[in-house]
C-alpha atoms as a PDB file:
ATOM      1  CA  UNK A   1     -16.296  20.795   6.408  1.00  0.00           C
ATOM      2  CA  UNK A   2     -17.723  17.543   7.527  1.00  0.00           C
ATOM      3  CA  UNK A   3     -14.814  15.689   5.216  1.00  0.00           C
ATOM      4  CA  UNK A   4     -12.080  17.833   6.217  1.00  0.00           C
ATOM      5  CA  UNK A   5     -13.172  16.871   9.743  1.00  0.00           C
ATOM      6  CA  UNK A   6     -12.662  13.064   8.784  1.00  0.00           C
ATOM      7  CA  UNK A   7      -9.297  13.414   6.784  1.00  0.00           C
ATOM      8  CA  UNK A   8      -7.784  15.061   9.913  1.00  0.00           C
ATOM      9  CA  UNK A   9      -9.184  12.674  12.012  1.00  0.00           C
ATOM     10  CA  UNK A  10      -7.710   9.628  10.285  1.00  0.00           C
ATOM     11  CA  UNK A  11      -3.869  11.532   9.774  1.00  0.00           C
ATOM     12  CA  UNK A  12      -4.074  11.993  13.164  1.00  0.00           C
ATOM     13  CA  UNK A  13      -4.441   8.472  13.892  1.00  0.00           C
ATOM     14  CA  UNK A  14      -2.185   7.544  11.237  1.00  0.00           C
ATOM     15  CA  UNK A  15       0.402   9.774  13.030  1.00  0.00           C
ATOM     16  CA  UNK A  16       0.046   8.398  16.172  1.00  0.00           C
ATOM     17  CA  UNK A  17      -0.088   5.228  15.363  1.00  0.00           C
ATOM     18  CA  UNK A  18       3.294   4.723  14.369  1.00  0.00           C
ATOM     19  CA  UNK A  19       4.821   5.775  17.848  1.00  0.00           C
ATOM     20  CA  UNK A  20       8.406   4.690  17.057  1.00  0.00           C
ATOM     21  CA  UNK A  21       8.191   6.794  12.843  1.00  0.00           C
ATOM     22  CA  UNK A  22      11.095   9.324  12.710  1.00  0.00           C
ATOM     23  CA  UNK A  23       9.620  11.114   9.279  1.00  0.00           C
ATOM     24  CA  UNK A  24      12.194  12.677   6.802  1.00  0.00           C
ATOM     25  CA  UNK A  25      14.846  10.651   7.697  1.00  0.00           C
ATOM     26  CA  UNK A  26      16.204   7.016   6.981  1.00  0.00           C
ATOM     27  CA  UNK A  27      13.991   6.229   3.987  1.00  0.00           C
ATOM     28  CA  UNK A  28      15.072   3.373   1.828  1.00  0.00           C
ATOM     29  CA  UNK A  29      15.898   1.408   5.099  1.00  0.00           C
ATOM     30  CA  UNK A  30      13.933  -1.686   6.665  1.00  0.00           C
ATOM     31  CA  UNK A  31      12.437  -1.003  10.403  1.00  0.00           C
ATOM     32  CA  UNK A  32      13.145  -3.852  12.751  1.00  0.00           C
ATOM     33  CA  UNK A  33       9.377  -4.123  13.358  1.00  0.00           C
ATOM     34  CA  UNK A  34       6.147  -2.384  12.002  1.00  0.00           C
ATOM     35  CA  UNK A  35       5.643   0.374  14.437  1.00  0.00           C
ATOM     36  CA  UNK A  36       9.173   1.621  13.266  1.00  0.00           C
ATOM     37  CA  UNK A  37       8.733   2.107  10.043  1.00  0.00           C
ATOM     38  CA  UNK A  38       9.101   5.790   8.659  1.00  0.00           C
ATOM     39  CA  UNK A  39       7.189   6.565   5.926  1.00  0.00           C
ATOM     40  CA  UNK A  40       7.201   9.352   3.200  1.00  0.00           C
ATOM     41  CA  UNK A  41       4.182  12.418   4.612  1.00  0.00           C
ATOM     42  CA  UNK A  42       2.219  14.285   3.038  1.00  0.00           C
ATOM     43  CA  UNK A  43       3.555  17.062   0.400  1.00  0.00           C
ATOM     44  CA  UNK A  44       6.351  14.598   0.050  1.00  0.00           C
ATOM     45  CA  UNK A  45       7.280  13.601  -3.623  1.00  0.00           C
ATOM     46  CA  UNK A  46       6.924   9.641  -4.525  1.00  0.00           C
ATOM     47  CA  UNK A  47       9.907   8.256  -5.981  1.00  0.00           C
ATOM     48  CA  UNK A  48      10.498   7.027  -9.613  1.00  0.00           C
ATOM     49  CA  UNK A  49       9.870   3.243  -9.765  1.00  0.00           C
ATOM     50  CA  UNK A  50       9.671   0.460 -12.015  1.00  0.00           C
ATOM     51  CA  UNK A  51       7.115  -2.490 -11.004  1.00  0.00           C
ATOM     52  CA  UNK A  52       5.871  -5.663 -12.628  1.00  0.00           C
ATOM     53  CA  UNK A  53       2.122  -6.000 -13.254  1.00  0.00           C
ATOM     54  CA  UNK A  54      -0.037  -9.328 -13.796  1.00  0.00           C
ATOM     55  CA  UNK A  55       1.325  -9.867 -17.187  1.00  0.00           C
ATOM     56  CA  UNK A  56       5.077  -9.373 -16.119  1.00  0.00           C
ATOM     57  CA  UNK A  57       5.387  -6.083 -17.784  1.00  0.00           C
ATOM     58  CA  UNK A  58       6.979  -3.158 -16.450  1.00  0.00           C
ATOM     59  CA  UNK A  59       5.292  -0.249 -14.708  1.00  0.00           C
ATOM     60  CA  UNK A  60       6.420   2.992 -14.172  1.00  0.00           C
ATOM     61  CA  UNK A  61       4.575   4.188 -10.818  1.00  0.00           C
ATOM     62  CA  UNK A  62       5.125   7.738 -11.231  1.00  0.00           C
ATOM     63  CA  UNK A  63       4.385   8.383 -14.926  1.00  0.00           C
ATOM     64  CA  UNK A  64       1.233   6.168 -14.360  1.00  0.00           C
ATOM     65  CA  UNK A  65       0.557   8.922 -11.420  1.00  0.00           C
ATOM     66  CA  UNK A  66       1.306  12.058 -14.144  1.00  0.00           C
ATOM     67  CA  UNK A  67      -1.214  10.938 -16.015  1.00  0.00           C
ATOM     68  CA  UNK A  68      -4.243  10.151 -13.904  1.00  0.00           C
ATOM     69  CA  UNK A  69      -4.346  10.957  -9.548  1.00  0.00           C
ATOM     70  CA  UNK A  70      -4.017   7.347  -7.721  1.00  0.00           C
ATOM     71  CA  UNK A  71      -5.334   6.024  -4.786  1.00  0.00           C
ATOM     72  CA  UNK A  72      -2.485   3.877  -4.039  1.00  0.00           C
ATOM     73  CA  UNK A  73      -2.549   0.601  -1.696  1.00  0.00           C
ATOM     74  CA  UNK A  74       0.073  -1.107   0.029  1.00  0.00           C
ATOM     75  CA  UNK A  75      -1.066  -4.575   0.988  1.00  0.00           C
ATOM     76  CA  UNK A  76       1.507  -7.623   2.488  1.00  0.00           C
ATOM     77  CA  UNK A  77       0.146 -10.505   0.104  1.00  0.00           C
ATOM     78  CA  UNK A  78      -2.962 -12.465  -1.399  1.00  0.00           C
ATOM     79  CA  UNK A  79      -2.580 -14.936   1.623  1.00  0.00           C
ATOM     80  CA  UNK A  80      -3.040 -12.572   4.357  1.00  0.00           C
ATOM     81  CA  UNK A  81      -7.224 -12.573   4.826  1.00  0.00           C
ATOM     82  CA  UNK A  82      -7.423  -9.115   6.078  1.00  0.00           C
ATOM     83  CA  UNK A  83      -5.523  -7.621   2.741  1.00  0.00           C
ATOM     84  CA  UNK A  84      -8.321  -9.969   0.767  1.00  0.00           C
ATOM     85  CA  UNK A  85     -11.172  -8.361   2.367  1.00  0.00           C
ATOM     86  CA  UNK A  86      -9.847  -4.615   1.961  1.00  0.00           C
ATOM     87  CA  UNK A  87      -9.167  -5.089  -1.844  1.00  0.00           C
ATOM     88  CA  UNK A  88     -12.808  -6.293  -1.875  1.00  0.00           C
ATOM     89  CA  UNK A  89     -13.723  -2.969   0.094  1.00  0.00           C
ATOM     90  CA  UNK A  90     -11.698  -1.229  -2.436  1.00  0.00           C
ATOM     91  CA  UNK A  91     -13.919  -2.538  -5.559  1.00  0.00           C
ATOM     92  CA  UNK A  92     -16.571  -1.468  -4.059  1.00  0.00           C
ATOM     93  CA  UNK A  93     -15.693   1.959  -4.726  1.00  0.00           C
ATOM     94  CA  UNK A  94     -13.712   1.666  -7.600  1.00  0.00           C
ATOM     95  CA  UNK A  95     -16.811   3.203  -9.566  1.00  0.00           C
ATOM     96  CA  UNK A  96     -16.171   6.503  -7.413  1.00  0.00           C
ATOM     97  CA  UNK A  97     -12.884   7.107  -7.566  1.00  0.00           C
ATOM     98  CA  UNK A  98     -13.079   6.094 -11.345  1.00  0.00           C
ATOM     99  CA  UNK A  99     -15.879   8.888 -11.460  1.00  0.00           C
ATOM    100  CA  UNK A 100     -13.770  11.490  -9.700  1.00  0.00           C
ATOM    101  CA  UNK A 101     -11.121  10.775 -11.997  1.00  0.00           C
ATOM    102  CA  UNK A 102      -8.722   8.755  -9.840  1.00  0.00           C
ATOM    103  CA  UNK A 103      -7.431   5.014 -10.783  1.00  0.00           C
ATOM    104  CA  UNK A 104      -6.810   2.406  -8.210  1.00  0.00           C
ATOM    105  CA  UNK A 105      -3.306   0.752  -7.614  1.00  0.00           C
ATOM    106  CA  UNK A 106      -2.637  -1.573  -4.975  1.00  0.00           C
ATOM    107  CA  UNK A 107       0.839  -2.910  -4.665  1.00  0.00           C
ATOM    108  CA  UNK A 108       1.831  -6.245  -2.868  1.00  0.00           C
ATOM    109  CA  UNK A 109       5.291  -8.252  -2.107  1.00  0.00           C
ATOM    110  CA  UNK A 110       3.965 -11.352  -3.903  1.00  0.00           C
ATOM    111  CA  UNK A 111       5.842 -11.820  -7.601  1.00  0.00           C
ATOM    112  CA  UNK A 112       4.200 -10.813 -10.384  1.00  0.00           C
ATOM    113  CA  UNK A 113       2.906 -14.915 -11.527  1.00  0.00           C
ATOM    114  CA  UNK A 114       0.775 -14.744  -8.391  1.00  0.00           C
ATOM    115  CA  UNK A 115      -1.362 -11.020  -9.464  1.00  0.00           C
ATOM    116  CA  UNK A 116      -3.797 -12.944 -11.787  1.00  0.00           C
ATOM    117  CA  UNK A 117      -4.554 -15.313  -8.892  1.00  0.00           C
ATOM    118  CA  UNK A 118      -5.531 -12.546  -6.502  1.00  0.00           C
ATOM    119  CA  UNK A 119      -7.743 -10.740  -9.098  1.00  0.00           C
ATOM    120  CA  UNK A 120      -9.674 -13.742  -9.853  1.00  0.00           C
ATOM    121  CA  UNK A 121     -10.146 -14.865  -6.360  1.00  0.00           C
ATOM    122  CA  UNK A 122     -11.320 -11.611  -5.129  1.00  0.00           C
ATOM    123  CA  UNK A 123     -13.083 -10.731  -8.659  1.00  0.00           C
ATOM    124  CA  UNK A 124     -10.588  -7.657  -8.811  1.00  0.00           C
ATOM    125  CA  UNK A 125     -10.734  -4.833 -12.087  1.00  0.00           C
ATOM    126  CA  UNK A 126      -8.499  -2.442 -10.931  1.00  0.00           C
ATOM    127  CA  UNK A 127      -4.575  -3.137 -11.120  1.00  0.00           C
ATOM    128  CA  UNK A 128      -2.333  -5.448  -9.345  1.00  0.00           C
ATOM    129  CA  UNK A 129       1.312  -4.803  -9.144  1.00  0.00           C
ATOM    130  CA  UNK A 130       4.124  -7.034  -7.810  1.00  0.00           C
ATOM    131  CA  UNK A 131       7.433  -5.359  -5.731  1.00  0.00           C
ATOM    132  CA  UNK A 132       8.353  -8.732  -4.934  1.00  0.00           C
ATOM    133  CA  UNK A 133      12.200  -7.006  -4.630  1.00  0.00           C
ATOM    134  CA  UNK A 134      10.701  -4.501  -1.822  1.00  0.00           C
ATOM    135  CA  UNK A 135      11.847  -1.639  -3.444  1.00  0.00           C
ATOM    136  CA  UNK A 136       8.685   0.298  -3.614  1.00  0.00           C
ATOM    137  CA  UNK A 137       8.408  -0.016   0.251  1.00  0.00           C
ATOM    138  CA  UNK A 138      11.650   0.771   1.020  1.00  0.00           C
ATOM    139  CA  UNK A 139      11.465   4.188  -1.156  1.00  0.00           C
ATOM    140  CA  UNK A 140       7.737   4.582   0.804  1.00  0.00           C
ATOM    141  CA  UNK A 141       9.637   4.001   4.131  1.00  0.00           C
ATOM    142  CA  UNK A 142       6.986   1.346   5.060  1.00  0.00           C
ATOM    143  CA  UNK A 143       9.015  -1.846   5.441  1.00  0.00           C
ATOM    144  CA  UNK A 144      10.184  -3.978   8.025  1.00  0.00           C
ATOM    145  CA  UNK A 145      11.936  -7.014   8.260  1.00  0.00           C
ATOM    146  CA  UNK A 146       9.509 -10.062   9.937  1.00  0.00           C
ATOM    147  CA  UNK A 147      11.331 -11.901  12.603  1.00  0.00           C
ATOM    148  CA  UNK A 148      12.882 -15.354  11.618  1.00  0.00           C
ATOM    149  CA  UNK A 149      10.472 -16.727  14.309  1.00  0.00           C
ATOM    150  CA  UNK A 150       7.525 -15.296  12.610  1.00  0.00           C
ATOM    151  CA  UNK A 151       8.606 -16.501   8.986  1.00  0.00           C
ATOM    152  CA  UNK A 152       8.878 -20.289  10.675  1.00  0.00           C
ATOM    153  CA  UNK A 153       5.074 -19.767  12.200  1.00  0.00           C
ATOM    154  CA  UNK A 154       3.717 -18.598   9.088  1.00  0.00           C
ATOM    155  CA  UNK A 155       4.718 -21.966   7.259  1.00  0.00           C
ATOM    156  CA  UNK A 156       2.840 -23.792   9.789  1.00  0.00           C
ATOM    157  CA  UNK A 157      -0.176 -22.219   8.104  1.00  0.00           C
ATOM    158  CA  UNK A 158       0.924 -23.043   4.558  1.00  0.00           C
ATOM    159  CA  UNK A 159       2.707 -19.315   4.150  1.00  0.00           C
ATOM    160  CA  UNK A 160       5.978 -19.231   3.026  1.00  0.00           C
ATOM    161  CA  UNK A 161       6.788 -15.774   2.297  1.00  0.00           C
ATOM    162  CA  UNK A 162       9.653 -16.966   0.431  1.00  0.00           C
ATOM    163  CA  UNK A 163       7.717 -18.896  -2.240  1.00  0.00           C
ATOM    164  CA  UNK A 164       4.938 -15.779  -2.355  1.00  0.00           C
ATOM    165  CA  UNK A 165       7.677 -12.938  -3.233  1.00  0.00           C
ATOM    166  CA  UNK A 166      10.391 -15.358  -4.777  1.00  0.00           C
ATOM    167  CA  UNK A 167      12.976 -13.650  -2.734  1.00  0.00           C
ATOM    168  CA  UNK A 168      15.146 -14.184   0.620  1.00  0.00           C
ATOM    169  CA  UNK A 169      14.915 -10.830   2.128  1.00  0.00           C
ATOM    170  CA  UNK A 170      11.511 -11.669   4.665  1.00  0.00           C
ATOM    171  CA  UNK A 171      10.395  -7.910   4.135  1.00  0.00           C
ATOM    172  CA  UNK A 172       6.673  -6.904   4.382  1.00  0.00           C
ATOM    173  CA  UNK A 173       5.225  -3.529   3.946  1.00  0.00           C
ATOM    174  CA  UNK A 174       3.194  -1.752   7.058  1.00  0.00           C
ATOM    175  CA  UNK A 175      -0.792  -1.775   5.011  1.00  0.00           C
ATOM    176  CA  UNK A 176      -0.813   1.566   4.084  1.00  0.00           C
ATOM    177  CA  UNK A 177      -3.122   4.024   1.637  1.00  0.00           C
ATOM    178  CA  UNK A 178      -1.550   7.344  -0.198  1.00  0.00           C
ATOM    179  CA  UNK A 179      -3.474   9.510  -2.339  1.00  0.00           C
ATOM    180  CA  UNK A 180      -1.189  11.189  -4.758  1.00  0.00           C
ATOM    181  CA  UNK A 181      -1.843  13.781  -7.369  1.00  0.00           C
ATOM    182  CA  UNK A 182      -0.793  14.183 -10.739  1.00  0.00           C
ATOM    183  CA  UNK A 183       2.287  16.304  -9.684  1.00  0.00           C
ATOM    184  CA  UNK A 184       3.683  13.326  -8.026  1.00  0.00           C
ATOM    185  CA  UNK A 185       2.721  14.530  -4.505  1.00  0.00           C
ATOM    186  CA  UNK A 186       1.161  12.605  -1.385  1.00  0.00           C
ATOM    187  CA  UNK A 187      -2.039  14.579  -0.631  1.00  0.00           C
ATOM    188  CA  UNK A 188      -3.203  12.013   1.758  1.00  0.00           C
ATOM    189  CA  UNK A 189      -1.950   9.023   3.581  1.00  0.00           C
ATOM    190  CA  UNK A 190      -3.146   6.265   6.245  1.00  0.00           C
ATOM    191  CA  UNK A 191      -0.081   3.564   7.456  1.00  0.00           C
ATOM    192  CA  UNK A 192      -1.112   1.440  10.522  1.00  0.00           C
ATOM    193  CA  UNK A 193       1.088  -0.634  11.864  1.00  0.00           C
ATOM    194  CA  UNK A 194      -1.578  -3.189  13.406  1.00  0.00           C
ATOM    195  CA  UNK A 195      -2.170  -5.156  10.043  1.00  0.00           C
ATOM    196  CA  UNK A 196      -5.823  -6.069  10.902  1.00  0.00           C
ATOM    197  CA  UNK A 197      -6.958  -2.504  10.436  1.00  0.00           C
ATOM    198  CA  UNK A 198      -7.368  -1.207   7.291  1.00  0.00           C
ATOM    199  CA  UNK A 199      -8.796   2.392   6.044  1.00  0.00           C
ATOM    200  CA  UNK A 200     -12.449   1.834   5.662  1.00  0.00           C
ATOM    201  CA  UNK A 201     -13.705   2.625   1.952  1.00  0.00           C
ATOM    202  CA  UNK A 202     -15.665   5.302   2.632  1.00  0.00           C
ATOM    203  CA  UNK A 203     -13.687   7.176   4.389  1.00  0.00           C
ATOM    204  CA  UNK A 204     -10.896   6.457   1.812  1.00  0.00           C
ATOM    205  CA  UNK A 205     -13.346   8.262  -0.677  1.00  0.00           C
ATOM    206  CA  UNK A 206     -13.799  11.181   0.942  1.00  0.00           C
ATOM    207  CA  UNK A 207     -10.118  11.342   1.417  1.00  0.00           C
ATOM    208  CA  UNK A 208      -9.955  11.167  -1.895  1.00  0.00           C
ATOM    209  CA  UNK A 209     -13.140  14.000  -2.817  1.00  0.00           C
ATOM    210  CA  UNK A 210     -11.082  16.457  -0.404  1.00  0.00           C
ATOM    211  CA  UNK A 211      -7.748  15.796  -1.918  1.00  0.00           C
ATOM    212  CA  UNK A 212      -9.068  17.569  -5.245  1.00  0.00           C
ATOM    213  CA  UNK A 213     -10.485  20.560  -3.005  1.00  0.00           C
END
């Protein structure tokens, strides 16, 4: 009772957080800004796609899903600080989720050269994926396009989000964290539009315990 108290708590906030979301409609498009993102709920099916992990071989999100529930991560890049210090929040449970049968994937813009750098730095075991092409958060309904303002800024502190993803199209996803079964379906999800706060760990696990309930 106590969890099911939690996991409402956080969709709730999830909901309301993203003020200007208009779920079920305009997927595949890129919001103007974070808060107007639209992302895929919960019940929805994920799509079928193709990403690159560390070793620049393909990976097919959904039959990886079939075959073994995912908590599944959407994080901007291994330069942004605050995506660093969730994916070492995430390890710490990795044993838990491992032990109620669910794998970890976390899923970044930065191409797939740059994975191996991340997992080292933050001493990373679970998997790394690269949709440097923004595909995957299109599909989710989680991207936006940053402002060409913002893309100048961030080179003034040695990010060029051009070099990270190896692509022109300045799209970053809103963090966000689905749980999704092995049919394919979202059973939970938390997308924030203010990047500095992230789904705490524990609360992701008991997300994750009430999701097999």
């Amino acid at each position: 009772m106590k969890n099911q108290f939690i996991i409402t708590a956080i969709y709730f906030l999830m909901i309301v957080s993203i003020s200007g979301a208009n779920p079920g409609s305009d997927k595949n498009k890129v919001a103007n800004k974070a808060e107007e993102v639209s992302p895929l709920l919960i019940g929805e099916q994920i799509p079928n796609l193709t990403l690159k992990d560390s070793e620049g071989k393909n990976f097919e999100l959904l039959k990886a899903v079939k075959e073994k529930p995912a908590v599944l991560i959407f994080f901007r890049g291994g330069w942004c600080p605050y995506c660093n210090l969730h994916l070492r929040e995430l390890q710490n449970i990795e044993k838990d989720l491992i032990d109620l049968g669910y794998q970890i994937l976390t899923i970044s813009m930065d191409k797939w050269e740059l994975l191996n750098s991340n997992i080292n730095k933050n001493n990373l075991t679970y998997k790394l994926l690269s949709d440097n092409n923004a595909e995957a958060v299109k599909a989710f309904g989680i991207a936006f396009k940053v402002e060409d303002q913002l893309v100048e800024k961030y080179k003034t502190y040695n990010i060029d989000l051009e070099s990270v993803s190896g692509e022109k199209h300045h799209i970053l996803p809103v963090p966000s964290a689905f749980i999704i079964g092995t049919d394919g379906m979202i059973k939970f999800e938390y997308v924030n539009p203010n990047y500095k706060v992230r789904i705490k760990a524990d609360l992701l696990l008991a997300a994750a315990r009430s999701a097999l309930n």
